[in-house]
PDB file of N, CA and C in Angstrom:
ATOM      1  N   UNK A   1      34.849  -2.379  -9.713  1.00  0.00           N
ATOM      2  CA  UNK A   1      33.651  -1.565  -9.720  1.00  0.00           C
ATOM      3  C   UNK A   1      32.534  -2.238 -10.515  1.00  0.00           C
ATOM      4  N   UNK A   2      33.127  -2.931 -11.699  1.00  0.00           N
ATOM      5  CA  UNK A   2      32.013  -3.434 -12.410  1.00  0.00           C
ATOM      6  C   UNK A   2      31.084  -4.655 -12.011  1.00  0.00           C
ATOM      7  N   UNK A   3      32.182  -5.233 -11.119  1.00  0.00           N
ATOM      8  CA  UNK A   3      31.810  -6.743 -10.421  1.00  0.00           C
ATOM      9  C   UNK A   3      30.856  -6.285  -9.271  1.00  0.00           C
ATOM     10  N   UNK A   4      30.949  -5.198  -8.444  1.00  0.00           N
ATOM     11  CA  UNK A   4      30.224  -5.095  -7.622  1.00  0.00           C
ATOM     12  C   UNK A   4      29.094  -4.431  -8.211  1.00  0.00           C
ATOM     13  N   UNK A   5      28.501  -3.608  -9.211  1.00  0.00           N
ATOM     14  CA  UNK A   5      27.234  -3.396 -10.073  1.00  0.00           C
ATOM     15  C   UNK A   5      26.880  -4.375 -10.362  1.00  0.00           C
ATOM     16  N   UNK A   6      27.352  -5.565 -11.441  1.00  0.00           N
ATOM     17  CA  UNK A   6      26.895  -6.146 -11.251  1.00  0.00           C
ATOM     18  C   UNK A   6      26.099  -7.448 -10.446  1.00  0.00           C
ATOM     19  N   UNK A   7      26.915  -7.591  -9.514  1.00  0.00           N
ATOM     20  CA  UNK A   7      26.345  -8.395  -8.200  1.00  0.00           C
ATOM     21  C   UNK A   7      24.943  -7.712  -7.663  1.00  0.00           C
ATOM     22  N   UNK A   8      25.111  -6.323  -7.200  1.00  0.00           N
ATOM     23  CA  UNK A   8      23.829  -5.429  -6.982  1.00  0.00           C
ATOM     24  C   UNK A   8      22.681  -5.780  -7.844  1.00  0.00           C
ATOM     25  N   UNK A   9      22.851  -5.949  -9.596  1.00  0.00           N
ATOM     26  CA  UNK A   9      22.081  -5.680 -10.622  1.00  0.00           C
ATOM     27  C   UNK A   9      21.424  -7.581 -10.229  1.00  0.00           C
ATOM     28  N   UNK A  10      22.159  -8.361 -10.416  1.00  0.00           N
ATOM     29  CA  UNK A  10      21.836 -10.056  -9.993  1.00  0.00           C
ATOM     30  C   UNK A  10      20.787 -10.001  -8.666  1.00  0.00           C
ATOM     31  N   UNK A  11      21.603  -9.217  -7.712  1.00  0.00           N
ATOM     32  CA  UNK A  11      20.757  -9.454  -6.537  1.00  0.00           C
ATOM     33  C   UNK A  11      19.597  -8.242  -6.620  1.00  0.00           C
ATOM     34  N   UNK A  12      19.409  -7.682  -6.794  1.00  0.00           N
ATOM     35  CA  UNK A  12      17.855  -7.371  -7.106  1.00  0.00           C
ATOM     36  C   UNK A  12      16.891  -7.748  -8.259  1.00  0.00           C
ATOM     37  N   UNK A  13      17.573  -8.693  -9.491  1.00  0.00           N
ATOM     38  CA  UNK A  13      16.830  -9.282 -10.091  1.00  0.00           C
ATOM     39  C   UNK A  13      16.308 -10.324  -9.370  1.00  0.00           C
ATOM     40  N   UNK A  14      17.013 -11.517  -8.203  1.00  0.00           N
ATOM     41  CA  UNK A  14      17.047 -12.390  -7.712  1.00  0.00           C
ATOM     42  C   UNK A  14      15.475 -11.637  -6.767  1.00  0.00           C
ATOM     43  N   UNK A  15      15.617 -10.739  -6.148  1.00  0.00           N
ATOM     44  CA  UNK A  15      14.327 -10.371  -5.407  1.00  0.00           C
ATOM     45  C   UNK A  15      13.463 -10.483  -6.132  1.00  0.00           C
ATOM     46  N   UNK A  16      13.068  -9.548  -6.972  1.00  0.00           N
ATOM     47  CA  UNK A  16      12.259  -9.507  -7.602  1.00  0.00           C
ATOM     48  C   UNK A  16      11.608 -10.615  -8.658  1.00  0.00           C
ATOM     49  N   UNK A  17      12.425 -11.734  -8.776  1.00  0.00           N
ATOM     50  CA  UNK A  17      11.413 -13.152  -9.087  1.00  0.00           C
ATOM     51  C   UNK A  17      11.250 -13.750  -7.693  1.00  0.00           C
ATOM     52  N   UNK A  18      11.698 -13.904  -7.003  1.00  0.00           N
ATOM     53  CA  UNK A  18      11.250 -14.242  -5.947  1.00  0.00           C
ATOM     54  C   UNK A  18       9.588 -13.710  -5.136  1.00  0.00           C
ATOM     55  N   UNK A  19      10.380 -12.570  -5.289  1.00  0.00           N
ATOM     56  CA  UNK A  19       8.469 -11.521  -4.535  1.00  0.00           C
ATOM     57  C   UNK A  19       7.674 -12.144  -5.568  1.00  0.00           C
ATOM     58  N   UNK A  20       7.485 -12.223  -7.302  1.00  0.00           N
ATOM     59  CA  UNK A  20       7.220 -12.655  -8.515  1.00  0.00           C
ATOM     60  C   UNK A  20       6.362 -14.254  -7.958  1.00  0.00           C
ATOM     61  N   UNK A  21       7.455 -15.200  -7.685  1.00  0.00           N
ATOM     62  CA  UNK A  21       7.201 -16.175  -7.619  1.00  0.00           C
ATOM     63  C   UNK A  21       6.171 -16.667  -6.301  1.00  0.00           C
ATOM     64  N   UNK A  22       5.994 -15.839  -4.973  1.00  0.00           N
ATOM     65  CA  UNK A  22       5.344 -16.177  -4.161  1.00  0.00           C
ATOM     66  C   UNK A  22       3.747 -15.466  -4.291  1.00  0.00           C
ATOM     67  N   UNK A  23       4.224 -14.547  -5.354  1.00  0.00           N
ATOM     68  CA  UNK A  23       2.648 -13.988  -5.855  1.00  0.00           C
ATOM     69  C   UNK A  23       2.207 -14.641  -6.688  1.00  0.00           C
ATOM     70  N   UNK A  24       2.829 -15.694  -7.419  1.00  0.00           N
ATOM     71  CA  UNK A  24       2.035 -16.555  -8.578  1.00  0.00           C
ATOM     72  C   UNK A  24       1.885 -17.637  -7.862  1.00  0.00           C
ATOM     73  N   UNK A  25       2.486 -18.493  -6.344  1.00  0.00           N
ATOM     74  CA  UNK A  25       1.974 -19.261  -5.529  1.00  0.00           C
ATOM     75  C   UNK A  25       0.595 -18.922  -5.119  1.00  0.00           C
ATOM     76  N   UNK A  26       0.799 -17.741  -4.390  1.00  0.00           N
ATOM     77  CA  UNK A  26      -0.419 -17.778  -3.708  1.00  0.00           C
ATOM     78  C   UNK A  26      -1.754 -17.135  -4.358  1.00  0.00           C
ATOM     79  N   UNK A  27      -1.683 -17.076  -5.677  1.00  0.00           N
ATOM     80  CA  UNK A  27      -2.798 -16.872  -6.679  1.00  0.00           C
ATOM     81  C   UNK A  27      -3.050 -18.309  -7.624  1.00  0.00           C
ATOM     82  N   UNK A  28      -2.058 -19.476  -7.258  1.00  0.00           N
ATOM     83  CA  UNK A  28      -2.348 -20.719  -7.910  1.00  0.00           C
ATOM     84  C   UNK A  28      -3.009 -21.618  -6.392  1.00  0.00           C
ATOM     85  N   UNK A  29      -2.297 -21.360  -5.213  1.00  0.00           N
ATOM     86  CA  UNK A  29      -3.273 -21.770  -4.073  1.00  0.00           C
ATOM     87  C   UNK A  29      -5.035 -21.548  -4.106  1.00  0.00           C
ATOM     88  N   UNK A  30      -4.716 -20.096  -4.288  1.00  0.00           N
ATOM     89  CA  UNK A  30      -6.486 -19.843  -3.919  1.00  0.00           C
ATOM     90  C   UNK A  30      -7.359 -20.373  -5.259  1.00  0.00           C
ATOM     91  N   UNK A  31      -7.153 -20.197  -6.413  1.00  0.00           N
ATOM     92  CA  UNK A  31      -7.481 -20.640  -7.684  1.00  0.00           C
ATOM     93  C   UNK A  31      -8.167 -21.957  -7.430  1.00  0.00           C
ATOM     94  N   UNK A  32      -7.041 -22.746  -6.922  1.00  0.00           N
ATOM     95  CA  UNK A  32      -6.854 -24.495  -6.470  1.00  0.00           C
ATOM     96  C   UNK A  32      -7.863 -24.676  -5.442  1.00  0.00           C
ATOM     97  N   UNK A  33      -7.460 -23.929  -4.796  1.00  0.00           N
ATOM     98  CA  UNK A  33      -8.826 -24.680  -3.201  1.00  0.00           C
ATOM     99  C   UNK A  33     -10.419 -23.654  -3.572  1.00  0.00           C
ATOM    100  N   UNK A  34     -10.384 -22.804  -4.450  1.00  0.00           N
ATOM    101  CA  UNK A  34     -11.525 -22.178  -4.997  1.00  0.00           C
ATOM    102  C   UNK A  34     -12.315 -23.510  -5.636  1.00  0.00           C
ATOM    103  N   UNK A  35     -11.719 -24.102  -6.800  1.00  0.00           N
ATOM    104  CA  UNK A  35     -12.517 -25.110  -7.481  1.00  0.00           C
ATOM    105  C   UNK A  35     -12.217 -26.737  -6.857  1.00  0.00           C
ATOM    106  N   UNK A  36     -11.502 -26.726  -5.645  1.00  0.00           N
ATOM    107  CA  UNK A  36     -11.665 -28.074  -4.911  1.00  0.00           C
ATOM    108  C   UNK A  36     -13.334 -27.698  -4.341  1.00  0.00           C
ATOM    109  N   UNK A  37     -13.430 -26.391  -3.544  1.00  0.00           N
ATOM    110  CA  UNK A  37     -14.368 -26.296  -2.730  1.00  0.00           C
ATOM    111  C   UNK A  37     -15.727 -26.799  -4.058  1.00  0.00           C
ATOM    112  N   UNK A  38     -15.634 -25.770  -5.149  1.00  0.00           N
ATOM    113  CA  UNK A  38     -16.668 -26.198  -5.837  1.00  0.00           C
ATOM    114  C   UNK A  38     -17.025 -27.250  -6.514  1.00  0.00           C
ATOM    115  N   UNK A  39     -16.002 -28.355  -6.649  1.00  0.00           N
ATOM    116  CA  UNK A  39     -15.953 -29.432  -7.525  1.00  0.00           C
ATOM    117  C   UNK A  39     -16.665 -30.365  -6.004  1.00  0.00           C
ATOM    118  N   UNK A  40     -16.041 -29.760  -4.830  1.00  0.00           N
ATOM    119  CA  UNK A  40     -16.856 -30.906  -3.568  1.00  0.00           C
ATOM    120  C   UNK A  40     -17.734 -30.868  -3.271  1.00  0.00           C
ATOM    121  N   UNK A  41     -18.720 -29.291  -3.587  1.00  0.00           N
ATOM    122  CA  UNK A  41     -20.117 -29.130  -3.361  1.00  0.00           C
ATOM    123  C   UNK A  41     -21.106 -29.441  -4.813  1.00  0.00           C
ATOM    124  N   UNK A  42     -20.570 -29.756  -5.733  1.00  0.00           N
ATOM    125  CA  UNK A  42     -20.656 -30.378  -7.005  1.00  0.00           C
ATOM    126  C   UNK A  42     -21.149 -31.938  -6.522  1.00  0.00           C
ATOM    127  N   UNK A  43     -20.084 -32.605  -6.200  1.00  0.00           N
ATOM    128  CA  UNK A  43     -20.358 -33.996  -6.221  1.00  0.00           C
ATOM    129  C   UNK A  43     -21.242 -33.964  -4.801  1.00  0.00           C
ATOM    130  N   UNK A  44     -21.315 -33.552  -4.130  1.00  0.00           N
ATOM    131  CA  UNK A  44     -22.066 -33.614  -2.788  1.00  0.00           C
ATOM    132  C   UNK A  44     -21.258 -33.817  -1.632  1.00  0.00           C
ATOM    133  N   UNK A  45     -20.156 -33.446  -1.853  1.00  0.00           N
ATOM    134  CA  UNK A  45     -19.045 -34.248  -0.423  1.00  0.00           C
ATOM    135  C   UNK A  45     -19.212 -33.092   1.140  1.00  0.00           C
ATOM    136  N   UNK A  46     -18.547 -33.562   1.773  1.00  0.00           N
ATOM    137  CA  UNK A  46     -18.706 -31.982   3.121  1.00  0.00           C
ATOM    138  C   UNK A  46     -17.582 -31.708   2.891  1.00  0.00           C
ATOM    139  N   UNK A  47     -17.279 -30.715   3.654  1.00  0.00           N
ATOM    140  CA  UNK A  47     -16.490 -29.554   3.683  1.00  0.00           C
ATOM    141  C   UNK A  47     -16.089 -29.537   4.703  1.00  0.00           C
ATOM    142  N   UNK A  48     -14.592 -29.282   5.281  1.00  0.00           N
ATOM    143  CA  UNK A  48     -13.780 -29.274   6.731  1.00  0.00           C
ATOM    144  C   UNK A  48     -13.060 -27.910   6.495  1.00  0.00           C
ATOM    145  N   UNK A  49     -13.547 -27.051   7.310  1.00  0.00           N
ATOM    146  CA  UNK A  49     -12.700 -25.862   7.780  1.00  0.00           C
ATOM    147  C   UNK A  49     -12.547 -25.542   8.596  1.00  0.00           C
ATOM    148  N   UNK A  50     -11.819 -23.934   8.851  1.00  0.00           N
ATOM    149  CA  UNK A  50     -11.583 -23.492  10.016  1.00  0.00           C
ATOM    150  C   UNK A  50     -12.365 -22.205   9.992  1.00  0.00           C
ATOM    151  N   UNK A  51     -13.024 -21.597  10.602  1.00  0.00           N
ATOM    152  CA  UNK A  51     -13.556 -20.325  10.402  1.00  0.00           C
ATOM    153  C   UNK A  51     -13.729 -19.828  12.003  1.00  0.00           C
ATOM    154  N   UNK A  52     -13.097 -18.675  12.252  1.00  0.00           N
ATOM    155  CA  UNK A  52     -12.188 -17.907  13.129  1.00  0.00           C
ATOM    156  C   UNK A  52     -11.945 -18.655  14.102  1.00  0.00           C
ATOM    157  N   UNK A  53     -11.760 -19.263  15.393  1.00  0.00           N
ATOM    158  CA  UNK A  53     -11.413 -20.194  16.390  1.00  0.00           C
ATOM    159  C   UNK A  53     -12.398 -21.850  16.415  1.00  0.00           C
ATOM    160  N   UNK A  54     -13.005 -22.007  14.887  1.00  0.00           N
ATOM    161  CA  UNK A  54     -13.340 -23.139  15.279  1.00  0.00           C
ATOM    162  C   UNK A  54     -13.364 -24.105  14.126  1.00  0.00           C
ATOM    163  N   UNK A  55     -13.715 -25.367  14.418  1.00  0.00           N
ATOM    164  CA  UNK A  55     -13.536 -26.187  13.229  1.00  0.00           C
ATOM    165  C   UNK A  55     -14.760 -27.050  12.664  1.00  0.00           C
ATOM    166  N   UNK A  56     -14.677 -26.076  11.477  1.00  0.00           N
ATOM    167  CA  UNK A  56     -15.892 -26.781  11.290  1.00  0.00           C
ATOM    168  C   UNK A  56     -16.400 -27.806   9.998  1.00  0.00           C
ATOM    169  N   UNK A  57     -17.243 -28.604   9.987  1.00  0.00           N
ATOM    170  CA  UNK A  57     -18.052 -29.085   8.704  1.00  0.00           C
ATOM    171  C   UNK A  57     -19.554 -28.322   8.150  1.00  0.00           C
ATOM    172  N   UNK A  58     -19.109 -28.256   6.726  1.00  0.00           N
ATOM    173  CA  UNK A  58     -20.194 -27.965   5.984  1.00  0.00           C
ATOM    174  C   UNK A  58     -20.970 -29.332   4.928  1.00  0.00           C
ATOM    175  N   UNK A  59     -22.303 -29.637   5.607  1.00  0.00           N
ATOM    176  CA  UNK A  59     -22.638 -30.642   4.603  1.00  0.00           C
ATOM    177  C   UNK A  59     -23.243 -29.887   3.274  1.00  0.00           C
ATOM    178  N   UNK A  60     -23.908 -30.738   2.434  1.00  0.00           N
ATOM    179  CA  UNK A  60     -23.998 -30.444   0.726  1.00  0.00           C
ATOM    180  C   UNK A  60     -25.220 -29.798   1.169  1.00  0.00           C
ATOM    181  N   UNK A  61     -26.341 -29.894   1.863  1.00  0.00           N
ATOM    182  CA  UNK A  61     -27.533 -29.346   2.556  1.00  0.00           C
ATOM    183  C   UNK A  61     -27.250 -28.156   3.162  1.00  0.00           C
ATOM    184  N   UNK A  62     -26.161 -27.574   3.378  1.00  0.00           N
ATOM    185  CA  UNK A  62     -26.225 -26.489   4.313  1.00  0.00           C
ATOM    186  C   UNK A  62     -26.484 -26.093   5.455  1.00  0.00           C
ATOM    187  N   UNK A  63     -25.677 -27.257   6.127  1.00  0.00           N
ATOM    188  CA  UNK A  63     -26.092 -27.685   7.558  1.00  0.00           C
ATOM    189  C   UNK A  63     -24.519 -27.419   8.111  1.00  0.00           C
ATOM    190  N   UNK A  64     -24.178 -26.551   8.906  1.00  0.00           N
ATOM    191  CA  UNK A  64     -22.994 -26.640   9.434  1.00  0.00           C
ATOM    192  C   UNK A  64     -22.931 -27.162  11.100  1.00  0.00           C
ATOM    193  N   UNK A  65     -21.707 -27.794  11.012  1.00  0.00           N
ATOM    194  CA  UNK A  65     -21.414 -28.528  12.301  1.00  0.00           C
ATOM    195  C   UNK A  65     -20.146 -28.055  12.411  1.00  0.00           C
ATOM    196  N   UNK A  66     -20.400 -27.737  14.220  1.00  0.00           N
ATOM    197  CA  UNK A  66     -18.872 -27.178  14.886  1.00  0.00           C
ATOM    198  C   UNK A  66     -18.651 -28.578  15.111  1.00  0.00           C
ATOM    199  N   UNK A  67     -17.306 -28.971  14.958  1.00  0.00           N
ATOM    200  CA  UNK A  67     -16.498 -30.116  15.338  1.00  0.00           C
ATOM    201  C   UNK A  67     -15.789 -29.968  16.794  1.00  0.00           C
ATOM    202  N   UNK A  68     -15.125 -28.716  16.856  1.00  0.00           N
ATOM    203  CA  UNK A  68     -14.219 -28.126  17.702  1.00  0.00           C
ATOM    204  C   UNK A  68     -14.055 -27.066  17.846  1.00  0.00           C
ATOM    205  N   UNK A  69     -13.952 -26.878  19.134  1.00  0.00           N
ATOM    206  CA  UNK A  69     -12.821 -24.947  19.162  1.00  0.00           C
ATOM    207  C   UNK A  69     -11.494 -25.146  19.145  1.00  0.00           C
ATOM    208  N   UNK A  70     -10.855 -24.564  18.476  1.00  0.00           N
ATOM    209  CA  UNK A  70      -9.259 -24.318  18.542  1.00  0.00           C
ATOM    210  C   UNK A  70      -9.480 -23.246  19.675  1.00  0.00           C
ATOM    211  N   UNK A  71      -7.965 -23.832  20.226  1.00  0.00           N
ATOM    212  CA  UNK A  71      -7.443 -22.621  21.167  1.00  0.00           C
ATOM    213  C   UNK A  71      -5.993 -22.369  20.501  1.00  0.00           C
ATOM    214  N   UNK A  72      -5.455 -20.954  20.920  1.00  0.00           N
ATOM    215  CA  UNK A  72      -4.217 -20.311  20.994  1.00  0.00           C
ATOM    216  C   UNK A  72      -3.349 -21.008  21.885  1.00  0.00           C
ATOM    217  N   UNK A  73      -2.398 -21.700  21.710  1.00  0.00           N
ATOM    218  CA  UNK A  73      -0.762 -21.860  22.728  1.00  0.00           C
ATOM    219  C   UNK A  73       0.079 -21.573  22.438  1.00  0.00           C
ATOM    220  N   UNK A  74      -0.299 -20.544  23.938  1.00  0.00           N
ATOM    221  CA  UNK A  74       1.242 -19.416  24.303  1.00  0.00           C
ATOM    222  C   UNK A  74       2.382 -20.388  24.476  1.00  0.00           C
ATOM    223  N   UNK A  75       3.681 -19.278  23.872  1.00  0.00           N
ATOM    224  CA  UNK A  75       5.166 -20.503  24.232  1.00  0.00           C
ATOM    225  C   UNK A  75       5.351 -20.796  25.543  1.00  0.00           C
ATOM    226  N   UNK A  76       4.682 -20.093  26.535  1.00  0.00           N
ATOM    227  CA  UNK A  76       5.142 -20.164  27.717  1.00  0.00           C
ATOM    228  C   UNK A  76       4.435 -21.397  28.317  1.00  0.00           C
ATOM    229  N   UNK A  77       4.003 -22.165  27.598  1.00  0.00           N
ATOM    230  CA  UNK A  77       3.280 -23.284  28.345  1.00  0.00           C
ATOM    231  C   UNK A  77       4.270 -24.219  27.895  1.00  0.00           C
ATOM    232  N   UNK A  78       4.910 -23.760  26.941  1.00  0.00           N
ATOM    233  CA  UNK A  78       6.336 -24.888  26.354  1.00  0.00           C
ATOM    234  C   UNK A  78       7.338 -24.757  27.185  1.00  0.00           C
ATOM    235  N   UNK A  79       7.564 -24.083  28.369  1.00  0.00           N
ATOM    236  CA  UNK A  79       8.583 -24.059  28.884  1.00  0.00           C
ATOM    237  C   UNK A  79       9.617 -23.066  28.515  1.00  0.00           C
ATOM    238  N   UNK A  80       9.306 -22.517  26.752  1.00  0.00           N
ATOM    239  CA  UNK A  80      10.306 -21.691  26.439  1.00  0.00           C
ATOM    240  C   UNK A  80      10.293 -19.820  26.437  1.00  0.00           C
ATOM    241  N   UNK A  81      11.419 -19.638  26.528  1.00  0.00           N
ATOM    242  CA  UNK A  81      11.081 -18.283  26.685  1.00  0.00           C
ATOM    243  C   UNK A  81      12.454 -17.578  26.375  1.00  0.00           C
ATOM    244  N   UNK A  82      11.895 -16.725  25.921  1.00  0.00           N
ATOM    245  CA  UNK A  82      12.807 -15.117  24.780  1.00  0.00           C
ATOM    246  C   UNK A  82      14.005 -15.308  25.706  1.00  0.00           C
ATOM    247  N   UNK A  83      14.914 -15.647  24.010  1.00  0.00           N
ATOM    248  CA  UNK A  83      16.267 -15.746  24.134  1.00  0.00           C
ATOM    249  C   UNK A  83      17.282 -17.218  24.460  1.00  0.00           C
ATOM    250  N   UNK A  84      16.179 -18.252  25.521  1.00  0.00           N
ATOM    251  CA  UNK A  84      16.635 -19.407  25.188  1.00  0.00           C
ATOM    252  C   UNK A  84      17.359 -20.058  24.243  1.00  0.00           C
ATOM    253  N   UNK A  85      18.420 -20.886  24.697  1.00  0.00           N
ATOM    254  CA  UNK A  85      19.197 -21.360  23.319  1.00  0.00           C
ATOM    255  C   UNK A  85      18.782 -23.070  23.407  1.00  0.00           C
ATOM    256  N   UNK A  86      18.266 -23.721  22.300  1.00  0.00           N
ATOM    257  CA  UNK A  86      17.981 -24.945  22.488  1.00  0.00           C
ATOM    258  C   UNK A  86      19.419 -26.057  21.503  1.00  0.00           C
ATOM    259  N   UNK A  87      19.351 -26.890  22.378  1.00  0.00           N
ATOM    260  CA  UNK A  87      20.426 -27.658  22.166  1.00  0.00           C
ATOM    261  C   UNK A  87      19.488 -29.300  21.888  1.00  0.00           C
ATOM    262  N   UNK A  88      19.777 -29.933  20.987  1.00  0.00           N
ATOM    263  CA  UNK A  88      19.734 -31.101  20.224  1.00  0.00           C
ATOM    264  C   UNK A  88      20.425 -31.907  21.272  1.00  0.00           C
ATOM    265  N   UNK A  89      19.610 -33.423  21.701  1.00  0.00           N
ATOM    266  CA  UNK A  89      20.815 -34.211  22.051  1.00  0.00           C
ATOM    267  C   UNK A  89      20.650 -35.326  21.400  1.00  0.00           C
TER     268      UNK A  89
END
């Protein structure tokens, strides 16, 4: 009885740094590309993003250039489809 409390008590500590740990990722991500962006409009460099289906550059002037449109690909142009089993050769 005690072995299985404690296993329970391990495995929900184990969650809970985990959930812990992907919330202190993704608050050290945005932090990080927050002061890349500003340290690049600092020195004068451009800027490459994505902003909703397209790709774009921002120069130090404030001149934006579409590079590209992204498109969406469906799996079904891969040939694959729900439930397929893929095999390695």
């Amino acid at each position: 009885m005690k072995n299985k409390i404690a296993r329970f008590i391990i495995k929900q500590h184990k969650e809970k740094l985990s959930a812990n740990e992907t919330d202190i990722l993704i608050k050290s991500a945005s932090r990080s590309s927050n002061y890349a962006i500003r340290e690049s409009k600092a020195l004068g460099l451009t800027i490459k993003s994505i902003s909703g289906k397209k790709l774009i550059e921002k120069h130090p002037n404030g001149e934006i250039i579409v590079l590209r449109n992204l498109q969406d690909k469906s799996i079904s142009e891969n040939g694959l489809k729900k439930g397929m089993i893929l095999c390695r050769k």
